[in-house]
C-alpha atoms as a PDB file:
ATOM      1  CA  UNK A   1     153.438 110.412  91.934  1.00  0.00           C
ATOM      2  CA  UNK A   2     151.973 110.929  95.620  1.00  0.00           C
ATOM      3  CA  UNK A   3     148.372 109.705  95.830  1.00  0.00           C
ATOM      4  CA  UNK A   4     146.342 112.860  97.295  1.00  0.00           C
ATOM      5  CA  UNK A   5     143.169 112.747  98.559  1.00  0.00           C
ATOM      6  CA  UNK A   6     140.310 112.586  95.877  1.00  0.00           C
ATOM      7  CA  UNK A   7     139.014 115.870  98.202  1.00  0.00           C
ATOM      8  CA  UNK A   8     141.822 117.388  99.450  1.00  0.00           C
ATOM      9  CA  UNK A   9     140.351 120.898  98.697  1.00  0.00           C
ATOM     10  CA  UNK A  10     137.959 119.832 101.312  1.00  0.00           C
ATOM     11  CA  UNK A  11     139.976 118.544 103.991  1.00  0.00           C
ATOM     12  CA  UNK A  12     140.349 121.903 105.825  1.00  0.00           C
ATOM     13  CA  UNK A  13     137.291 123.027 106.218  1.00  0.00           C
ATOM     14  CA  UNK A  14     137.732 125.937 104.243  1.00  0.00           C
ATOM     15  CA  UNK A  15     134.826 125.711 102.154  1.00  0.00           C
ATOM     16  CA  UNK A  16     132.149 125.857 104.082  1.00  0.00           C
ATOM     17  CA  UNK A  17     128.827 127.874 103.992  1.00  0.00           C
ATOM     18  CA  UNK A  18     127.682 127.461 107.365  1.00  0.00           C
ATOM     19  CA  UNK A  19     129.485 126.943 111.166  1.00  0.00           C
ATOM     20  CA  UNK A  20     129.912 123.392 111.936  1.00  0.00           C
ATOM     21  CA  UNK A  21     128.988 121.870 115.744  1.00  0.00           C
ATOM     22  CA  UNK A  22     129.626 118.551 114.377  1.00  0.00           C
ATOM     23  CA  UNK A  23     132.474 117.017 112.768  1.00  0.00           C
ATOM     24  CA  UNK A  24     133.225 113.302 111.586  1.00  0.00           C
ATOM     25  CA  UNK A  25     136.738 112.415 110.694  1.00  0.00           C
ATOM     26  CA  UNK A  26     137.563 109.136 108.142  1.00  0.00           C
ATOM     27  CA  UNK A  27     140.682 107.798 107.278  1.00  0.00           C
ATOM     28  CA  UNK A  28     141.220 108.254 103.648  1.00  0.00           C
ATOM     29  CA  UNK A  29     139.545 108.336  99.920  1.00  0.00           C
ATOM     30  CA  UNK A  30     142.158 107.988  97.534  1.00  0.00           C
ATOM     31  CA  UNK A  31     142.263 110.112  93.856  1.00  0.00           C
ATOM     32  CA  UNK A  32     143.474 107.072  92.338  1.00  0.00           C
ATOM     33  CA  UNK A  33     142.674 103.882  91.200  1.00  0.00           C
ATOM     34  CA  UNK A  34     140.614 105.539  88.994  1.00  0.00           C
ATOM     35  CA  UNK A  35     137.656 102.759  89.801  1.00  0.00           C
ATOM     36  CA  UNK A  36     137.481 105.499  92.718  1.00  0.00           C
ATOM     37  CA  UNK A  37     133.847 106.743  91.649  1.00  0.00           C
ATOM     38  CA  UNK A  38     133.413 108.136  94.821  1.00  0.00           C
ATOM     39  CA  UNK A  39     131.149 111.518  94.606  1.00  0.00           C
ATOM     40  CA  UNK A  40     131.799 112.632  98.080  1.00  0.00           C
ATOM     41  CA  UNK A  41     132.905 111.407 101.241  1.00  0.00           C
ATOM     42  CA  UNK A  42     132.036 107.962 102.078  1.00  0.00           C
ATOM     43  CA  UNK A  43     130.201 107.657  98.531  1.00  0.00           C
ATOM     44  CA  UNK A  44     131.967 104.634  96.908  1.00  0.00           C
ATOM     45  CA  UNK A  45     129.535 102.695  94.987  1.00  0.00           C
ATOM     46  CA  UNK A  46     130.174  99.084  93.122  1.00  0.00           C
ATOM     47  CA  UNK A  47     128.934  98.793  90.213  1.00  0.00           C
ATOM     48  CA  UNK A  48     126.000 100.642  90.218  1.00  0.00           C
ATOM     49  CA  UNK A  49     123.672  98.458  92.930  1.00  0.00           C
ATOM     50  CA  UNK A  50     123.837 101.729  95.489  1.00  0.00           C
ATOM     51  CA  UNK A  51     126.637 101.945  98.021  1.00  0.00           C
ATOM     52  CA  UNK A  52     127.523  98.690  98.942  1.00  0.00           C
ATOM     53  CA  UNK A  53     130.882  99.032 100.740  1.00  0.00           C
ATOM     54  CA  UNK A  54     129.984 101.917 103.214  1.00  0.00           C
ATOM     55  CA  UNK A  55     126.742 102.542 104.959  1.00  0.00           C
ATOM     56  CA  UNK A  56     127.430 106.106 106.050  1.00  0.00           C
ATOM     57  CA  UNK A  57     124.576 107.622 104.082  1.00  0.00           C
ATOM     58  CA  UNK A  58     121.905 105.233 105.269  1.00  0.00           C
ATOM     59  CA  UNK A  59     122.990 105.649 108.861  1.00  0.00           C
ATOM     60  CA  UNK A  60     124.239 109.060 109.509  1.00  0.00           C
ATOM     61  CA  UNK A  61     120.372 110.854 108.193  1.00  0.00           C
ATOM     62  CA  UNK A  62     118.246 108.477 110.046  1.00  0.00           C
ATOM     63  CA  UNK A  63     120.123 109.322 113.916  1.00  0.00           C
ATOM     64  CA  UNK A  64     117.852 112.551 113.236  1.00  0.00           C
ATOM     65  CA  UNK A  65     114.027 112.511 113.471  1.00  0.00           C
ATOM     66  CA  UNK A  66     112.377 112.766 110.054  1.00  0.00           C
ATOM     67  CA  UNK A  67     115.054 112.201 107.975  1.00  0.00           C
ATOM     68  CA  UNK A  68     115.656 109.462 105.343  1.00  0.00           C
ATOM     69  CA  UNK A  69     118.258 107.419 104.103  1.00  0.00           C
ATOM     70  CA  UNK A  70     120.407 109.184 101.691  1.00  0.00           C
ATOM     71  CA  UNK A  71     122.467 105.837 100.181  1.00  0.00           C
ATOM     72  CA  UNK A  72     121.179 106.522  96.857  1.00  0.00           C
ATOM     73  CA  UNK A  73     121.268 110.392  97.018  1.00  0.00           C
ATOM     74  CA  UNK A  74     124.351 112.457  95.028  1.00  0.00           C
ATOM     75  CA  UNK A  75     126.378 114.050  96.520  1.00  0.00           C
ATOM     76  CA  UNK A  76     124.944 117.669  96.494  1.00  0.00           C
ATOM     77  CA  UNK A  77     122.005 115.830  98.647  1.00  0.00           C
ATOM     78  CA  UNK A  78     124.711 114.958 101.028  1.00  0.00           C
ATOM     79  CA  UNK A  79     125.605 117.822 101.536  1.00  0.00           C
ATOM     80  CA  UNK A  80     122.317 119.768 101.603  1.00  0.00           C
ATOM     81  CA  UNK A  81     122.169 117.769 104.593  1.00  0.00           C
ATOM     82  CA  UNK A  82     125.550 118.462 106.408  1.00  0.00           C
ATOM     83  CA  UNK A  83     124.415 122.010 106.012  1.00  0.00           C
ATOM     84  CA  UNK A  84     121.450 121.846 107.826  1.00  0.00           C
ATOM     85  CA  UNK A  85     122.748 119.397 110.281  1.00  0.00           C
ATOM     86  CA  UNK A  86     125.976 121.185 110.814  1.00  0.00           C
ATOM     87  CA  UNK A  87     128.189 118.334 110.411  1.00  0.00           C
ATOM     88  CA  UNK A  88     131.513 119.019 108.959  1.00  0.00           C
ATOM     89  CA  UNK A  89     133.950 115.983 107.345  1.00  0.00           C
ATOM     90  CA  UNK A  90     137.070 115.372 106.768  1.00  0.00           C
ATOM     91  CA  UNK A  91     139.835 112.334 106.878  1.00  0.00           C
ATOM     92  CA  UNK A  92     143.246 111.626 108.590  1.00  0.00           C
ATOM     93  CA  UNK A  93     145.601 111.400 105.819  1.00  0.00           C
ATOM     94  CA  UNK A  94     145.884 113.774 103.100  1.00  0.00           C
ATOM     95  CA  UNK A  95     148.679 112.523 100.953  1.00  0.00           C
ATOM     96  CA  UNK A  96     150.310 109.267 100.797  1.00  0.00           C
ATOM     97  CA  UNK A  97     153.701 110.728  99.372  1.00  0.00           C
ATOM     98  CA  UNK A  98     155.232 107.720  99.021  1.00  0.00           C
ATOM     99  CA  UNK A  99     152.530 105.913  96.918  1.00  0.00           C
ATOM    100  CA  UNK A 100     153.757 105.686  93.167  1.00  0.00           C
ATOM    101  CA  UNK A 101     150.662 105.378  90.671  1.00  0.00           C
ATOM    102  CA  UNK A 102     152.949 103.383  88.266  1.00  0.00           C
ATOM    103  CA  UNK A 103     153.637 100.574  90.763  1.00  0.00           C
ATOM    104  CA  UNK A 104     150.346  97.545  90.450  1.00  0.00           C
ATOM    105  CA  UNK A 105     150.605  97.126  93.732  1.00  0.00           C
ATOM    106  CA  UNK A 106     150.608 100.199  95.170  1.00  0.00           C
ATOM    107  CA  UNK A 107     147.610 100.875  93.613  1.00  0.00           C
ATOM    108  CA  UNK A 108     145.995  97.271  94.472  1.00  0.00           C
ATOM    109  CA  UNK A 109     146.770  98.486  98.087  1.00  0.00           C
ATOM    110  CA  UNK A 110     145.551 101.828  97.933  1.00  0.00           C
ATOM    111  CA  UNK A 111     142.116 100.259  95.759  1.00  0.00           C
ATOM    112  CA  UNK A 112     141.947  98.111  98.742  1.00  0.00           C
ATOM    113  CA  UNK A 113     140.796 101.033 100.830  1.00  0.00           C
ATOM    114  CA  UNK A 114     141.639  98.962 103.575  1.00  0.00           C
ATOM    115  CA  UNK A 115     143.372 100.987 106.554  1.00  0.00           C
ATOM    116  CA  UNK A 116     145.419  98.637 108.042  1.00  0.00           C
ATOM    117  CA  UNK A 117     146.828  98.029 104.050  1.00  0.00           C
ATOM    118  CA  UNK A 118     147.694 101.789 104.449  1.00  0.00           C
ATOM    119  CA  UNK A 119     149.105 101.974 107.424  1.00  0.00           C
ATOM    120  CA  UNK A 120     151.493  99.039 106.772  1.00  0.00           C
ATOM    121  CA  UNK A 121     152.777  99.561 103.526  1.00  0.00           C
ATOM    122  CA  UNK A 122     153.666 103.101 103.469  1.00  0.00           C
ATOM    123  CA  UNK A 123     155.459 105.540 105.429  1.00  0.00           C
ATOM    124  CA  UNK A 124     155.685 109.283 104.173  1.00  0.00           C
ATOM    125  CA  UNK A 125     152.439 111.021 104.497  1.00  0.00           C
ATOM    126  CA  UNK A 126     150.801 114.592 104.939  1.00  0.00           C
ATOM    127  CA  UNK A 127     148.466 114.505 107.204  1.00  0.00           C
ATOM    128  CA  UNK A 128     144.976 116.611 107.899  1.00  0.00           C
ATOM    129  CA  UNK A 129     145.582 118.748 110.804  1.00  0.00           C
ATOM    130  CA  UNK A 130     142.549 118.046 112.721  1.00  0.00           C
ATOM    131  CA  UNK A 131     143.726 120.458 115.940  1.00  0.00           C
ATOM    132  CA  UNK A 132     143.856 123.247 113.730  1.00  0.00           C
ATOM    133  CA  UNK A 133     140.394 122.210 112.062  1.00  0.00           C
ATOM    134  CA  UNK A 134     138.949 122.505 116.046  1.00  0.00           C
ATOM    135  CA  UNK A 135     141.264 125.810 116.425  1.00  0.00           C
ATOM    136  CA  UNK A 136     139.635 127.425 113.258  1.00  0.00           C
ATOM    137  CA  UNK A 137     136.235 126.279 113.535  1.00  0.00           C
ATOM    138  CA  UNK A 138     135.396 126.836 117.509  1.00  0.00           C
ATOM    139  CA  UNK A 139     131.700 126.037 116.718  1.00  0.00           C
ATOM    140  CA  UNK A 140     132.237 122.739 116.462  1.00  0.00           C
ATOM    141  CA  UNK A 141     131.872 120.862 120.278  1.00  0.00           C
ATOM    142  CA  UNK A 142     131.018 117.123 118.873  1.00  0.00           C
ATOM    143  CA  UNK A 143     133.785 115.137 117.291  1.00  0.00           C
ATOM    144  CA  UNK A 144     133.417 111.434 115.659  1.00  0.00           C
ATOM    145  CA  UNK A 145     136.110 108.884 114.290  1.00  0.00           C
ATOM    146  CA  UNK A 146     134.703 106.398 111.716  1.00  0.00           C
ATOM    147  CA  UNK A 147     137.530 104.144 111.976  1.00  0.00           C
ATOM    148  CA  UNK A 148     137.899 101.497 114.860  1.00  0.00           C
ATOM    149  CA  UNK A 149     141.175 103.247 116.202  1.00  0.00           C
ATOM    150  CA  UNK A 150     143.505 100.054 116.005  1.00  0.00           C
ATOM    151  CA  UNK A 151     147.425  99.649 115.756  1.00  0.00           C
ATOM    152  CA  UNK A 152     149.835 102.209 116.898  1.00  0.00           C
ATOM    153  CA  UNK A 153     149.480 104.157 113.723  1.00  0.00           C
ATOM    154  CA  UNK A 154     146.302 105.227 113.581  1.00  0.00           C
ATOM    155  CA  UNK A 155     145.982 105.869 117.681  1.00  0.00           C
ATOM    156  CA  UNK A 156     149.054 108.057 117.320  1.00  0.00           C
ATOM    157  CA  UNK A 157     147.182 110.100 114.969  1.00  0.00           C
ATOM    158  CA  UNK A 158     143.964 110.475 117.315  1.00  0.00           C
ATOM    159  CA  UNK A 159     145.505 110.234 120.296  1.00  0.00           C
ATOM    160  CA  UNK A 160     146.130 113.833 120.657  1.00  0.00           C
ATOM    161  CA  UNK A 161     142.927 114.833 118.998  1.00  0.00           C
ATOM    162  CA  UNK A 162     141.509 113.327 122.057  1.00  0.00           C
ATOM    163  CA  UNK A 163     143.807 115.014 124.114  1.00  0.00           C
ATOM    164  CA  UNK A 164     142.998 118.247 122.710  1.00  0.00           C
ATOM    165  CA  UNK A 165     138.997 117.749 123.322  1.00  0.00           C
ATOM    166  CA  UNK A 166     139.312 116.514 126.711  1.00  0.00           C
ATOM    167  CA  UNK A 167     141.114 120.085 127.360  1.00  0.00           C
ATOM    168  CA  UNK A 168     138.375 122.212 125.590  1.00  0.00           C
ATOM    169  CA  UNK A 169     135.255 120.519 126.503  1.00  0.00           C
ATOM    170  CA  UNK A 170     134.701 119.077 123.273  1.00  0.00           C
ATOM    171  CA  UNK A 171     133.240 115.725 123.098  1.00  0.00           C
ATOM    172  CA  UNK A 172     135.705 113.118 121.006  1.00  0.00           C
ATOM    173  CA  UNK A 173     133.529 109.543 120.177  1.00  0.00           C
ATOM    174  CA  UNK A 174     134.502 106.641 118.272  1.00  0.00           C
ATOM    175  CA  UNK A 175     131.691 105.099 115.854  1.00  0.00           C
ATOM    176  CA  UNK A 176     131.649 101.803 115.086  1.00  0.00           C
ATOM    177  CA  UNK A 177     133.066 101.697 111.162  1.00  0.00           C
ATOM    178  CA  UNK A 178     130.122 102.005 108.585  1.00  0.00           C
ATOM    179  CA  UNK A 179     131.943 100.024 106.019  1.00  0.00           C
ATOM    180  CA  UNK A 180     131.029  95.848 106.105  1.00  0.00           C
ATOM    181  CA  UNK A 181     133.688  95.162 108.465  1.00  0.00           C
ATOM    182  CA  UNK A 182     130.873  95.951 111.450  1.00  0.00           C
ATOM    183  CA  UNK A 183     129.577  93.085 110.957  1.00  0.00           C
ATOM    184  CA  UNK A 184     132.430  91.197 113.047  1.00  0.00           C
ATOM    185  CA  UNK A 185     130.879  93.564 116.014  1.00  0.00           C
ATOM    186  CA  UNK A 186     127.524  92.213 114.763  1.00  0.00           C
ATOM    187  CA  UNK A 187     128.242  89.103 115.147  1.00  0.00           C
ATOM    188  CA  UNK A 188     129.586  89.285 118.409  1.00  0.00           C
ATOM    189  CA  UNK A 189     126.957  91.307 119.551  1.00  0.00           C
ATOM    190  CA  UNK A 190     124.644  88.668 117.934  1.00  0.00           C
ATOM    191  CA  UNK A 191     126.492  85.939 120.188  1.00  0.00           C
ATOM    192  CA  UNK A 192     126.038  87.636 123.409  1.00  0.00           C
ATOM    193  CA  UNK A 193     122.537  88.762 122.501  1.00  0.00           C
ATOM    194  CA  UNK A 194     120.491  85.743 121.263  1.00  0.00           C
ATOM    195  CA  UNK A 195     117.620  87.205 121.215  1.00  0.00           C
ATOM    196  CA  UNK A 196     118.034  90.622 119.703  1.00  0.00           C
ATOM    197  CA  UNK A 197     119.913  89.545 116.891  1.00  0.00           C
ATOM    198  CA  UNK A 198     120.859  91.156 113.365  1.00  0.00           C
ATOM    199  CA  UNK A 199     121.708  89.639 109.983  1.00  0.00           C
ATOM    200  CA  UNK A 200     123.957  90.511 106.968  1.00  0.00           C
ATOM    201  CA  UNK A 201     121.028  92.349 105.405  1.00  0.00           C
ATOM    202  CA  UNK A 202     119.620  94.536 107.977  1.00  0.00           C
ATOM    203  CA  UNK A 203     123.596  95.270 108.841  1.00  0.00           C
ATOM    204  CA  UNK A 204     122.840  99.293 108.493  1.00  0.00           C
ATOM    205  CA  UNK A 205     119.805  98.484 111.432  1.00  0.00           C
ATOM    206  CA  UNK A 206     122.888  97.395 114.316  1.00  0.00           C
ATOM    207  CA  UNK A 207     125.273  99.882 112.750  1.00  0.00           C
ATOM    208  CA  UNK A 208     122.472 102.481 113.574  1.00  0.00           C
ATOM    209  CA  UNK A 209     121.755 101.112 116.844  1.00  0.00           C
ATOM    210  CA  UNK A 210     125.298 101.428 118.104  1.00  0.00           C
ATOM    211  CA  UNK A 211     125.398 105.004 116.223  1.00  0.00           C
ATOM    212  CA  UNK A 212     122.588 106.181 118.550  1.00  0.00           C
ATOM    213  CA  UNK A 213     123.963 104.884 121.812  1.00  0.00           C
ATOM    214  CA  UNK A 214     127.090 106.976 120.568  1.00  0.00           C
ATOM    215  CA  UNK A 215     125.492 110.566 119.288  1.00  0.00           C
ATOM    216  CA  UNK A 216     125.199 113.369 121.350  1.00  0.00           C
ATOM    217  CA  UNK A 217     121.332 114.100 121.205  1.00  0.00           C
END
């Protein structure tokens, strides 16, 4: 059985109570394994110590003045906030057709959440028509990838997302990933820096300082 995403309702935009300036496109969250507790987008959690694979909730509120960190918020908090702030999500991929809940390692693979796991082990997908999401929604003039853009597969996918913005005037950014795998940027950054350095546990501080050298305030 194809592995949709655990939002897919979501993935179009079509929901929405409010007009969107902003929008931040992921990769994938997968409806199964079912250790998949996610809430919402970017919400996994392990076992119950707050987020600790994904920092997007910490980050994303505190780029605006006088808001807080909304890691240990559910997910009707989260999106409270998109609402006021605008900010529309969505991912890349959303099916993995060929993905076959019976096999153990498919769904290792998929449980990985890793993208590079994705994009090397399977080949049929659907996947989220972000053009049309920028067609339907002309509101939106900001748009953010959470993913680090490597290997042919995923730049084929944004590629002509960025295409499309350069020819409407919308502005297309990568953000450094929120998930732990920032810290390799950290510690480069950490290496060419010596004296403005960051550790493992104030890893949310650098991925917020590279967030707001990124935003469009």
């Amino acid at each position: 059985m194809p592995c949709n995403h655990k939002f897919i309702d979501y993935l179009n935009l079509e929901h929405l109570d409010f007009e969107p300036t902003t929008l931040i496109v992921g990769t994938f969250n997968p409806e199964w394994p079912a250790g998949n507790n996610a809430e919402w987008f970017y919400g996994r959690t392990h076992h119950h110590h707050g987020n600790q694979n994904n920092n997007f909730w910490d980050v994303l509120p505190r780029l605006y003045q006088g808001e807080h960190s909304l890691i240990n918020a559910v997910h009707a908090d989260w999106k409270a906030f998109c609402s006021r702030k605008q900010i529309a999500l969505t991912d890349l991929i959303t099916t993995i057709k060929d993905a076959d809940q019976d096999d153990p390692d498919d769904v290792a693979l998929i449980g990985n959440y890793a993208d590079n796991a994705i994009a090397d082990n399977f080949h049929d997908f659907v996947f989220t028509d972000i053009i049309s999401l920028l067609q339907n929604n002309p509101t939106i003039n900001n748009v953010y990838i959470t993913n680090g853009v490597n290997g042919a597969f995923w730049n084929a996918l944004w590629t002509p997302v960025v295409h499309y913005c350069e020819e409407n005037n919308i502005r297309s950014t990568t953000l450094l990933t929120p998930s732990k795998n920032a810290r390799f940027s950290m510690f480069a950054h950490n290496h060419n820096n010596p004296n403005n350095q960051y550790n493992m546990a104030n890893l949310n501080e650098y991925i917020l300082m590279r967030w707001q050298e990124q935003w469009h305030f």
